[in-house]
C-alpha atoms as a PDB file:
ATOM      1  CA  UNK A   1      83.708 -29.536  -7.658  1.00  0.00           C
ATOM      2  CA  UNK A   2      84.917 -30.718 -11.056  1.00  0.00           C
ATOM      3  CA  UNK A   3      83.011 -29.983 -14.028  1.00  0.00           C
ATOM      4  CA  UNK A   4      82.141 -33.711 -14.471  1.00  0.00           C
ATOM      5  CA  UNK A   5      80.835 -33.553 -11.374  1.00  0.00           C
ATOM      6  CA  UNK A   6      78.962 -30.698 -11.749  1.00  0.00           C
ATOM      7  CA  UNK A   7      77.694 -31.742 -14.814  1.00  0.00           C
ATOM      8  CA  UNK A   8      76.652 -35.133 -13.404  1.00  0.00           C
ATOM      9  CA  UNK A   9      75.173 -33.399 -10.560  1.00  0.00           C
ATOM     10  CA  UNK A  10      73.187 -31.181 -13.177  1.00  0.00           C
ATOM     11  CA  UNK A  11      71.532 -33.722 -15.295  1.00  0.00           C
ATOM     12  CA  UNK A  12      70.770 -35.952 -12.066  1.00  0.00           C
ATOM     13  CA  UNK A  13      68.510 -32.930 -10.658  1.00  0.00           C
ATOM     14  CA  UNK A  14      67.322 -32.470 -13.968  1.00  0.00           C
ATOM     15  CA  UNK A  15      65.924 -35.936 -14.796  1.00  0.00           C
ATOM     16  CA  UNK A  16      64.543 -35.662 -11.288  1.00  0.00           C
ATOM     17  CA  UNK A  17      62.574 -32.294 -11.951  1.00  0.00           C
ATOM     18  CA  UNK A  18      61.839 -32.859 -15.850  1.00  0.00           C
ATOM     19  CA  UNK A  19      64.538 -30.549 -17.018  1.00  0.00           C
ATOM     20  CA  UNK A  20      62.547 -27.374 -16.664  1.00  0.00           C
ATOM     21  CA  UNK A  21      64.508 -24.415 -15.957  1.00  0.00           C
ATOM     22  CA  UNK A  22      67.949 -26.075 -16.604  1.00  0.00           C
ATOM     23  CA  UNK A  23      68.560 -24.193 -19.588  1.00  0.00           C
ATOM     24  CA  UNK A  24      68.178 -20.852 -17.777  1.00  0.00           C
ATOM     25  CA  UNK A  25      70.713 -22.320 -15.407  1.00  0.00           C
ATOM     26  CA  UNK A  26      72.772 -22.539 -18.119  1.00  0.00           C
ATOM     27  CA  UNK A  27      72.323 -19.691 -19.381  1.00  0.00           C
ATOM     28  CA  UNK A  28      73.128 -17.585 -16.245  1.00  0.00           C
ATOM     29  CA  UNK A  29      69.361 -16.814 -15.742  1.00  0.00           C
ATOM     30  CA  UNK A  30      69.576 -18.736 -12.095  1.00  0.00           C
ATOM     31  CA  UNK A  31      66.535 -16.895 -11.014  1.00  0.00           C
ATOM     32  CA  UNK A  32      64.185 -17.390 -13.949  1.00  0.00           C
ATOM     33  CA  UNK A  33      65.529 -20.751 -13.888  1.00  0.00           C
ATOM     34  CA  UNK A  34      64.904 -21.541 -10.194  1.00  0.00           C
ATOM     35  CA  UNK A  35      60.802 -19.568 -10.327  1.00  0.00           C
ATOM     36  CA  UNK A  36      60.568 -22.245 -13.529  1.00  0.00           C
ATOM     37  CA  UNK A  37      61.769 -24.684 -11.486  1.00  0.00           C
ATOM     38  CA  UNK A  38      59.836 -24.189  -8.478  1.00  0.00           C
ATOM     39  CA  UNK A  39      56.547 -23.710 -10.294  1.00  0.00           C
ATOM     40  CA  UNK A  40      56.696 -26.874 -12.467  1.00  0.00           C
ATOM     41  CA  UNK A  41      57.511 -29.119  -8.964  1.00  0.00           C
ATOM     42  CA  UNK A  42      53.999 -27.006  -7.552  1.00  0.00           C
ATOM     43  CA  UNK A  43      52.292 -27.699 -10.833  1.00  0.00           C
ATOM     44  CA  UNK A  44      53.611 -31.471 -10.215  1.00  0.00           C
ATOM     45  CA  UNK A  45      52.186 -32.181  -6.727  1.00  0.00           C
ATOM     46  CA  UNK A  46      49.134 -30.374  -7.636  1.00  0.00           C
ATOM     47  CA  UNK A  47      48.559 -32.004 -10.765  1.00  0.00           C
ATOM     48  CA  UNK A  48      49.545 -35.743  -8.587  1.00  0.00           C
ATOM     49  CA  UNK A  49      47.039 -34.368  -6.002  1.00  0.00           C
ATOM     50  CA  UNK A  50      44.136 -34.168  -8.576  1.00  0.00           C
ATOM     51  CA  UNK A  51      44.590 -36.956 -10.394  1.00  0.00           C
ATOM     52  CA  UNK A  52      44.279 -38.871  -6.916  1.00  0.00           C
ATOM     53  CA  UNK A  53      41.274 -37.587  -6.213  1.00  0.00           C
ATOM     54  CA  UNK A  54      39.592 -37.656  -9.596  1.00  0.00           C
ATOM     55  CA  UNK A  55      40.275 -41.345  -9.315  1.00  0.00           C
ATOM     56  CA  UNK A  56      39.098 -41.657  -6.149  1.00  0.00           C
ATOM     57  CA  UNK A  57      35.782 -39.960  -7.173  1.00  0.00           C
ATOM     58  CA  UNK A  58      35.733 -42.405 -10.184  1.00  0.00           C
ATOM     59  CA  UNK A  59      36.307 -45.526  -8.205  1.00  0.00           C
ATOM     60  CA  UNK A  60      33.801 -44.417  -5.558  1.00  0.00           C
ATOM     61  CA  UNK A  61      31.142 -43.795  -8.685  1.00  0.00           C
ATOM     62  CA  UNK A  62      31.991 -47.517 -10.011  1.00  0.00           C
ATOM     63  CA  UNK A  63      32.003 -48.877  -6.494  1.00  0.00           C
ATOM     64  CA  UNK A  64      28.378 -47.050  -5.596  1.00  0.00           C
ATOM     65  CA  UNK A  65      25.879 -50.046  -7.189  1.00  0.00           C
ATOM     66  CA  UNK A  66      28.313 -52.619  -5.877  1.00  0.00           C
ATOM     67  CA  UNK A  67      27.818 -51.389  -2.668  1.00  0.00           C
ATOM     68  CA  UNK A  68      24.194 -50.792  -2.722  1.00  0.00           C
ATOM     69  CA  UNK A  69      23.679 -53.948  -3.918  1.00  0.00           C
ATOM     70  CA  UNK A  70      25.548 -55.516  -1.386  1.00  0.00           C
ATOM     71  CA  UNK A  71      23.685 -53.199   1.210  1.00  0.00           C
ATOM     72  CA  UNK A  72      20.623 -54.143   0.032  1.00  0.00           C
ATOM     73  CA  UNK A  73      21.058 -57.832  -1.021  1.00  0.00           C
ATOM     74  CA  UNK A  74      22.640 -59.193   1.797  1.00  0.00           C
ATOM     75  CA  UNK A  75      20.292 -58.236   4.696  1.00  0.00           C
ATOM     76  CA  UNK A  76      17.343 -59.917   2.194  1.00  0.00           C
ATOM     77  CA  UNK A  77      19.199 -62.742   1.164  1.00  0.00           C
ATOM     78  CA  UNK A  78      19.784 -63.389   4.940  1.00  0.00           C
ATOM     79  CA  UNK A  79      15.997 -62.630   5.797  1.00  0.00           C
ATOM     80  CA  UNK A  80      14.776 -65.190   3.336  1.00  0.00           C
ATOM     81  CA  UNK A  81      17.598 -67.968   4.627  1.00  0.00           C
ATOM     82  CA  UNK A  82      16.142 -67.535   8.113  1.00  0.00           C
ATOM     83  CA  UNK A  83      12.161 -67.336   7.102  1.00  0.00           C
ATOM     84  CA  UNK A  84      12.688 -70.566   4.638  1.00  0.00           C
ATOM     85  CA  UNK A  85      14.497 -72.094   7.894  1.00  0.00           C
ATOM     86  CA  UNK A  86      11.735 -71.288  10.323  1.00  0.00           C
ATOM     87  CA  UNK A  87       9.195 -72.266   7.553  1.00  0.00           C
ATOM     88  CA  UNK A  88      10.979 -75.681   7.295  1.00  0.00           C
ATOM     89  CA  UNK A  89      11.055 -76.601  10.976  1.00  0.00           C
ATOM     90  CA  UNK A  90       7.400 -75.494  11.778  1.00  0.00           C
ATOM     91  CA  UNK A  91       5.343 -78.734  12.389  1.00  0.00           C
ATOM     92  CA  UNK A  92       2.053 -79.327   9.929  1.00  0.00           C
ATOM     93  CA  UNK A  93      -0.991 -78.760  11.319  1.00  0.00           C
END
């Protein structure tokens, strides 16, 4: 491989993992650079993981008195309809 290539192939893997470790790469430190490496792609997903499910939680919590409303509305909105209906076609005595 030529060194542009190498070089190219560097930085492209790089960008991709946010440069952590590279310079230990460099440097001839391949292991540190790969346990930096490694760690800071777990750190990623985990920190992706919890951020999806802290705004799942705060979506739900927003979502909650919509729903309840809804729940609760709905079924007494619909009773009313119906008992003003029944009301309406009753004959006077």
């Amino acid at each position: 491989m030529s060194s542009s290539a190498g070089s190219s192939a560097s930085w492209a893997s790089a960008i991709s993992t946010g440069l952590l470790g590279l310079g230990y790469f460099y440097a001839g430190r391949t292991n540190d650079g790969i346990i930096r490496l490694i760690a800071w792609l777990v750190y990623d997903i985990v920190a992706v993981v919890t951020i999806t499910l802290l705004l799942a939680v705060i979506v739900g919590f927003v979502c909650i008195p919509i729903q309840l409303a809804i729940q609760v509305g709905v079924p007494l909105w619909s009773a009313n309809k119906l008992k003003q209906e029944m009301l309406a076609s009753t004959p006077a005595a």
